[in-house]
N, C-alpha and C. Protein backbone atom coordinates (compact mmCIF):
# COMPACT_ATOMS: atom_id res chain seq x y z
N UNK A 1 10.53 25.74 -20.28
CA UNK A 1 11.55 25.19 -21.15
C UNK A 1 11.67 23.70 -20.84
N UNK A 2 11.83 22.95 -22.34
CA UNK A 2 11.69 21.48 -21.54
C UNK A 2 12.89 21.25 -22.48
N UNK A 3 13.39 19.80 -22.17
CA UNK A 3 14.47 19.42 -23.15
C UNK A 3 14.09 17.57 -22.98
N UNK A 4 13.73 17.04 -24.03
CA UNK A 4 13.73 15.42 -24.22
C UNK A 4 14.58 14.75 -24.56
N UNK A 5 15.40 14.16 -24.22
CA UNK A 5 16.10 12.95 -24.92
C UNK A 5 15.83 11.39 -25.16
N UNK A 6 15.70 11.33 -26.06
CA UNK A 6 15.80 9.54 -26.45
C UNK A 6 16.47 8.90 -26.98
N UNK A 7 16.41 7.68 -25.77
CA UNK A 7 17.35 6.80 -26.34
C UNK A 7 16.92 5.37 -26.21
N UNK A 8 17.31 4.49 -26.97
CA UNK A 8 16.88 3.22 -27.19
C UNK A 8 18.15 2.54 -26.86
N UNK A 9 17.39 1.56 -26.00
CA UNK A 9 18.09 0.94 -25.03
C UNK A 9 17.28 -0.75 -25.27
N UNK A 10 18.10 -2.02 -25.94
CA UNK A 10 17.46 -2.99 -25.96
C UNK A 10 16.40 -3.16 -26.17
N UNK A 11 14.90 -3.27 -26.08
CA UNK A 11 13.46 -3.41 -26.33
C UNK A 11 12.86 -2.20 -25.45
N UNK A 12 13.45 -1.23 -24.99
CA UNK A 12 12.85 0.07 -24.57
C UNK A 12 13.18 1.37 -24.40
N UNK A 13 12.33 2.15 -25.35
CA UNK A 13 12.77 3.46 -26.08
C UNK A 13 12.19 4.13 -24.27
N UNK A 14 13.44 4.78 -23.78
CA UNK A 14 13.94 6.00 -22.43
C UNK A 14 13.81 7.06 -23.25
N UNK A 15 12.37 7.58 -22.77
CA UNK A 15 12.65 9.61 -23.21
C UNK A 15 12.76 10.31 -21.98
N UNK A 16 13.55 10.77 -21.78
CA UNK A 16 14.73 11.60 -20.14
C UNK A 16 13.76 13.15 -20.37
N UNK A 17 12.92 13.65 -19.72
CA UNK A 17 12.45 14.68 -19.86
C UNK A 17 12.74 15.55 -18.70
N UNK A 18 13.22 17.10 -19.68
CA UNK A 18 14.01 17.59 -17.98
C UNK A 18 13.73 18.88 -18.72
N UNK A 19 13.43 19.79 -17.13
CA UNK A 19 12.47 20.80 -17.05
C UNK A 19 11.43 20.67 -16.70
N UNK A 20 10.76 22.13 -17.32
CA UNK A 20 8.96 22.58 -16.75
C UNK A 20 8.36 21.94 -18.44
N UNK A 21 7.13 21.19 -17.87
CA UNK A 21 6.11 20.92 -19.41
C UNK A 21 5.04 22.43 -19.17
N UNK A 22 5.12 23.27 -19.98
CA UNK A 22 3.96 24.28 -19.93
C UNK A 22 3.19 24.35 -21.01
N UNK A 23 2.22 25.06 -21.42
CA UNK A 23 1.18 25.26 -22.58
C UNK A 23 2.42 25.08 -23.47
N UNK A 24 3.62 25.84 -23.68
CA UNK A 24 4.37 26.12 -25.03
C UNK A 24 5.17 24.94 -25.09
N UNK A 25 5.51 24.27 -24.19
CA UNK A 25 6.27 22.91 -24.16
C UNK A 25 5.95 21.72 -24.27
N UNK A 26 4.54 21.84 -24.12
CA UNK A 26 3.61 20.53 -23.95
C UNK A 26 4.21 20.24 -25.66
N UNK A 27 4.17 20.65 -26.51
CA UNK A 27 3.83 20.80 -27.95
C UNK A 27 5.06 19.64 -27.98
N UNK A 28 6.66 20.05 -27.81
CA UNK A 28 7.33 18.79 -27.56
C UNK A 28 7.36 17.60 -27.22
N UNK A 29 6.62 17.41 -25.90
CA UNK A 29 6.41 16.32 -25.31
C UNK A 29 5.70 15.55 -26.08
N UNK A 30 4.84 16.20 -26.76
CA UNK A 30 3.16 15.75 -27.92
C UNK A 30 4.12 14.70 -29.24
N UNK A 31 4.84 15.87 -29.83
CA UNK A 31 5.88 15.44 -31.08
C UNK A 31 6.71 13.95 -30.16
N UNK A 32 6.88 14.21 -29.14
CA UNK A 32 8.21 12.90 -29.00
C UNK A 32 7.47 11.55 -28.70
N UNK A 33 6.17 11.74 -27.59
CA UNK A 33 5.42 10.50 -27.64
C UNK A 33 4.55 10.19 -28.86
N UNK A 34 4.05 10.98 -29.91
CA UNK A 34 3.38 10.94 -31.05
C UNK A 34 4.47 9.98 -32.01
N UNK A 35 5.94 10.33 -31.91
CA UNK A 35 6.98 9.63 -32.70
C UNK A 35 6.67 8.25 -32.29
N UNK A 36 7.05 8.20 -31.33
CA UNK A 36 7.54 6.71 -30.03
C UNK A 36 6.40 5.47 -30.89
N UNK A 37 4.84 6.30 -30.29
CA UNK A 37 3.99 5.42 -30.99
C UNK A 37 3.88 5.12 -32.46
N UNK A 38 4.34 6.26 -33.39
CA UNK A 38 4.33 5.97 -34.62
C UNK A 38 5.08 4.81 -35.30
N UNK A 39 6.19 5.16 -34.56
CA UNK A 39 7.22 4.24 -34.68
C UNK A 39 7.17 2.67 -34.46
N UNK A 40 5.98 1.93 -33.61
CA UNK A 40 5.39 1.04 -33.20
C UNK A 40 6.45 0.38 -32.06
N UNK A 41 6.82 1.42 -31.31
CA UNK A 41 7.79 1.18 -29.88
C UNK A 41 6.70 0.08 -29.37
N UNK A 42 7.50 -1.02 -28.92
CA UNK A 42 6.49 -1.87 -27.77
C UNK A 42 6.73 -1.43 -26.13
N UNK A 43 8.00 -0.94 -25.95
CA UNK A 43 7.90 -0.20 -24.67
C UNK A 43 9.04 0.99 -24.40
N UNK A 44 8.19 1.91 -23.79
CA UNK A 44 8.13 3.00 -23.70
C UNK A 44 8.29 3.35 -22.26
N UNK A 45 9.69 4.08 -21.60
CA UNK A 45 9.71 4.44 -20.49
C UNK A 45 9.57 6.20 -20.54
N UNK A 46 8.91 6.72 -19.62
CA UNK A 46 9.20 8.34 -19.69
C UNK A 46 10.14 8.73 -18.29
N UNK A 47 11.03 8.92 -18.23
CA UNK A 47 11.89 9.15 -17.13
C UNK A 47 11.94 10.84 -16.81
N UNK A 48 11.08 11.21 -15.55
CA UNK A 48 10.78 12.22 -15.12
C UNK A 48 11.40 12.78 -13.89
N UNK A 49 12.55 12.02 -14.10
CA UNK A 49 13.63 12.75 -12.49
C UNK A 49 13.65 13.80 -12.38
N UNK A 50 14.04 14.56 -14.03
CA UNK A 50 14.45 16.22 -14.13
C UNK A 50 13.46 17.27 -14.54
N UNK A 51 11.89 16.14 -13.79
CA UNK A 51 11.14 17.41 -14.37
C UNK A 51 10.79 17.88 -13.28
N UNK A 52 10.68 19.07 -13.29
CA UNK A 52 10.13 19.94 -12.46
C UNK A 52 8.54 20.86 -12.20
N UNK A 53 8.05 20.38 -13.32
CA UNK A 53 6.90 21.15 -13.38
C UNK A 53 6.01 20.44 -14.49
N UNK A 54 4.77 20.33 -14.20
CA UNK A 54 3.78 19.71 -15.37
C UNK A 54 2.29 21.24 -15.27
N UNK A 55 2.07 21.05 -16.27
CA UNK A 55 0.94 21.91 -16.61
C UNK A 55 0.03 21.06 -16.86
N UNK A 56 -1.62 21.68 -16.71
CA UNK A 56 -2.62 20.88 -17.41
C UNK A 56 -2.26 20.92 -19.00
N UNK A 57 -1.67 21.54 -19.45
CA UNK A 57 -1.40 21.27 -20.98
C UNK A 57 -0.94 19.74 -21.35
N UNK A 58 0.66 19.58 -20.68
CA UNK A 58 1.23 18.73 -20.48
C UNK A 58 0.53 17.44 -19.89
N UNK A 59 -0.61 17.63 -18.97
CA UNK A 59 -1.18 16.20 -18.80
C UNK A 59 -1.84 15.64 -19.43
N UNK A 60 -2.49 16.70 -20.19
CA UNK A 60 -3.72 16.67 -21.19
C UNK A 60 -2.82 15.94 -22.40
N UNK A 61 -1.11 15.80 -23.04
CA UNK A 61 -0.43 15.27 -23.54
C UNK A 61 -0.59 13.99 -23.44
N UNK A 62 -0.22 13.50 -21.90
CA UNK A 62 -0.56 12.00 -21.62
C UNK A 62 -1.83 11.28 -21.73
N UNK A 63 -3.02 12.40 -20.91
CA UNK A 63 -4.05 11.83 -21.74
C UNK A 63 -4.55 11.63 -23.21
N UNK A 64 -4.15 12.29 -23.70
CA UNK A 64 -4.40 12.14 -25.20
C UNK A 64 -4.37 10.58 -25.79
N UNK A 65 -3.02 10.41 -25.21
CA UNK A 65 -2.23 9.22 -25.94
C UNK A 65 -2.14 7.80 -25.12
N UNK A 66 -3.60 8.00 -23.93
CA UNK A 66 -3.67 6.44 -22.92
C UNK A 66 -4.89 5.39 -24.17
N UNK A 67 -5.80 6.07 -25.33
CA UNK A 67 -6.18 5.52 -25.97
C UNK A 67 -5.41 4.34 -27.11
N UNK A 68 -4.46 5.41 -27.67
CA UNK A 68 -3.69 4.80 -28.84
C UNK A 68 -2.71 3.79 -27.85
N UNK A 69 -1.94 4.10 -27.02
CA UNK A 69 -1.13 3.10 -25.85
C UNK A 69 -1.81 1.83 -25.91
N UNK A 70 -3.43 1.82 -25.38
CA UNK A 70 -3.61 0.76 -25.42
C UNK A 70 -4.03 -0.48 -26.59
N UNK A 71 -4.82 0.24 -27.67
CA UNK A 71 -4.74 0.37 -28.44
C UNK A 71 -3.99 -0.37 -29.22
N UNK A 72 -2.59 0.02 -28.91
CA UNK A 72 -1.29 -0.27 -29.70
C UNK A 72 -0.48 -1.18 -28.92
N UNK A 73 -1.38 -1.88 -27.98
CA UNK A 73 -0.62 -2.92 -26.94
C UNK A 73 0.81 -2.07 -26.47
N UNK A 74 0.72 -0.81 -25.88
CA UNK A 74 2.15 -0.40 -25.91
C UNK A 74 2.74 -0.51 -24.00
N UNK A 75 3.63 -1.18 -23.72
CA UNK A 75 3.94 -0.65 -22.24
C UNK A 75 4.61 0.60 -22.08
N UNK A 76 4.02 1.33 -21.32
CA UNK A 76 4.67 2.82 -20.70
C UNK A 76 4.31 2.75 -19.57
N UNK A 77 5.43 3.42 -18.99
CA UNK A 77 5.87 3.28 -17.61
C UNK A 77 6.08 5.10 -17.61
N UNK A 78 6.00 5.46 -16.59
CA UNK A 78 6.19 6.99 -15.94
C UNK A 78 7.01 6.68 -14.74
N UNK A 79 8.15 7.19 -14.82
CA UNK A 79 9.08 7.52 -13.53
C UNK A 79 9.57 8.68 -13.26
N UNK A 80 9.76 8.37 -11.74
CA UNK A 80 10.74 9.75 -11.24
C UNK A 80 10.26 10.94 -10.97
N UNK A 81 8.94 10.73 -10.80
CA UNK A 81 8.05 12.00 -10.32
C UNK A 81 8.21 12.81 -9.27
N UNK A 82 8.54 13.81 -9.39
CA UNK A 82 8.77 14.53 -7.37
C UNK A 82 7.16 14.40 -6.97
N UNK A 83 7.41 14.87 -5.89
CA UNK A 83 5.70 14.77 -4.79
C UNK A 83 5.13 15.86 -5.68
N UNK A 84 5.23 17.22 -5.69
CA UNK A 84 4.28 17.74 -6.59
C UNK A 84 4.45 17.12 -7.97
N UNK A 85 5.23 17.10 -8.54
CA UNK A 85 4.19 16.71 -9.93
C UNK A 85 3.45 15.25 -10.07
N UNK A 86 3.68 14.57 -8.95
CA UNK A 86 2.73 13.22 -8.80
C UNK A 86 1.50 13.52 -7.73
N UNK A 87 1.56 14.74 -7.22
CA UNK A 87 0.54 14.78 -6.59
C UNK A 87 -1.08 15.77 -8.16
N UNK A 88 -0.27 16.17 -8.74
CA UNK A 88 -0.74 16.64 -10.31
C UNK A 88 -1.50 15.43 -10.55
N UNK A 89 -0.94 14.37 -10.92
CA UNK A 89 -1.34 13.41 -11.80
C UNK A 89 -2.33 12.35 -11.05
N UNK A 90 -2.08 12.39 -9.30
CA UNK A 90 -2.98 11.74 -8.59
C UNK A 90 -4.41 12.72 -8.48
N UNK A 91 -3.74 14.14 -8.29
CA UNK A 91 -5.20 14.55 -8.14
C UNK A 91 -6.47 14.73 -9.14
N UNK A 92 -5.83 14.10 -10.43
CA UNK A 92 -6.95 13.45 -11.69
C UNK A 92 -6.66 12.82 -12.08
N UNK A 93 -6.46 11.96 -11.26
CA UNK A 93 -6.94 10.22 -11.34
C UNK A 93 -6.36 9.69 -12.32
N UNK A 94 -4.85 10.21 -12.84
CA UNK A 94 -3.53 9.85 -13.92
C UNK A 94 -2.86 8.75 -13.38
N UNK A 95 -2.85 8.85 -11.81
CA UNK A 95 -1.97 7.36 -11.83
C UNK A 95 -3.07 6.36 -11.56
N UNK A 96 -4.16 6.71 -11.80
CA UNK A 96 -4.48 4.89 -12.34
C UNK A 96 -5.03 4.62 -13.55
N UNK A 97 -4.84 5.53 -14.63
CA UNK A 97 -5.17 5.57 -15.68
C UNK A 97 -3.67 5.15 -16.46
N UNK A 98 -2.36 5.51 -16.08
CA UNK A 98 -1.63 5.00 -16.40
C UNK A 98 -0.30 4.68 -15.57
N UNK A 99 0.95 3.62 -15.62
CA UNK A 99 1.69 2.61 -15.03
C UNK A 99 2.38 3.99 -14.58
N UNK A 100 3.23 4.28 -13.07
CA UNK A 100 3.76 5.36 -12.40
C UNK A 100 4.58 4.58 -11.96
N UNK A 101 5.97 4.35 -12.06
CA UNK A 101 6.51 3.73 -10.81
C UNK A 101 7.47 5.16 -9.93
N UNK A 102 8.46 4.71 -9.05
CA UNK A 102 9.02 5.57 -8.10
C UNK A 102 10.33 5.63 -8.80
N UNK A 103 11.27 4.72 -8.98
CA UNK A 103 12.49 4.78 -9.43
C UNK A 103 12.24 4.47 -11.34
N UNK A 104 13.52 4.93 -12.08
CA UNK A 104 13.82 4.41 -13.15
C UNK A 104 14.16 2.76 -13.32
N UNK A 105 14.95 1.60 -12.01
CA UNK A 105 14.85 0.44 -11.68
C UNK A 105 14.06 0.05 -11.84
N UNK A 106 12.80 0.72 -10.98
CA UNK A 106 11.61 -0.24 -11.02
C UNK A 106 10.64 0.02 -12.25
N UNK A 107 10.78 0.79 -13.07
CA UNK A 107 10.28 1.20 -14.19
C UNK A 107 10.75 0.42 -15.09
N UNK A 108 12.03 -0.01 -15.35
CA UNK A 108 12.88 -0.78 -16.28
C UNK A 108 12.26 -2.57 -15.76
N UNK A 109 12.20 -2.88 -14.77
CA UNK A 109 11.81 -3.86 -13.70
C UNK A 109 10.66 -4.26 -14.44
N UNK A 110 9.46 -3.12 -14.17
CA UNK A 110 8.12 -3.61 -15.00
C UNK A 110 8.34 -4.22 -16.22
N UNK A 111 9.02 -3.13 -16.76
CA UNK A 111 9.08 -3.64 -18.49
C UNK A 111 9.32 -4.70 -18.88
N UNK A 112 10.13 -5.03 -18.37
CA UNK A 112 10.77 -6.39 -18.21
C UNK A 112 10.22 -7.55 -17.95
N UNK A 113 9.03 -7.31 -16.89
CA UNK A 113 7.92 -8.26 -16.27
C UNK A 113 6.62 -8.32 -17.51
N UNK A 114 6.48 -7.40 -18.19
CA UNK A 114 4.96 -7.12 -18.78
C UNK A 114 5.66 -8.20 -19.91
C-alpha cells in the first residue's frame, strides 16, 4: 500500500511517498512521476522518509524515467531513504544514476544550488 502526496512548493513540486512501493503500487508511483514530467516540473523532489519498502517493480519506476529527466533538463532529488531501501538502490548502481541526498534540507539545498 503506498500513498503520494504532492505539493508545490515555490519552483519545486515535493511528492511525500509513504509506505511499501510493490508490483501493485509501483503503478502509482509511475502515474505521479509520469504527471510531474508531463507537466514540465523543472524540479522535482521525491521525499522518502515514510517509505518503507521498494520492490524491483518500483525501481524499475525510477529507472524508466532517468532518460526523459534528463532529457527534460529536470532536477530530482531522492530523499529520506532508510539503510535498506538505499542499500536497494546502491546495490544497482541507482545512486549514481540518480541525485540521493540524506535529509529533505539537503535535498531542498541541492535544488536550490542546481
Amino acid at each position: 500500500m503506498i500513498d503520494i502526496k504532492t505539493i508545490k512548493e515555490a519552483e519545486v513540486l515535493t511528492m511525500n511517498v509513504v509506505g511499501d512501493v510493490d508490483a501493485s503500487s509501483s503503478i502509482e508511483l509511475d502515474t505521479a512521476l509520469q504527471a510531474a514530467i508531463e507537466s514540465k516540473e523543472e524540479k522535482i523532489l521525491v521525499d522518502c522518509t515514510n517509505l518503507n519498502y521498494i520492490s524491483s517493480a518500483g525501481l524499475g519506476v525510477f529507472m524508466s524515467y532517468i532518460q526523459d529527466i534528463k532529457a527534460n533538463d529536470i532536477k530530482m532529488v531522492i530523499c529520506g531513504l532508510n539503510e535498506k531501501v538505499f542499500n536497494v538502490f546502491e546495490i544497482l548502481g541507482l545512486h549514481q544514476l540518480l541525485t540521493i541526498k540524506t535529509t529533505k534540507e539537503e535535498a531542498k539545498s541541492h535544488l536550490g544550488e542546481v
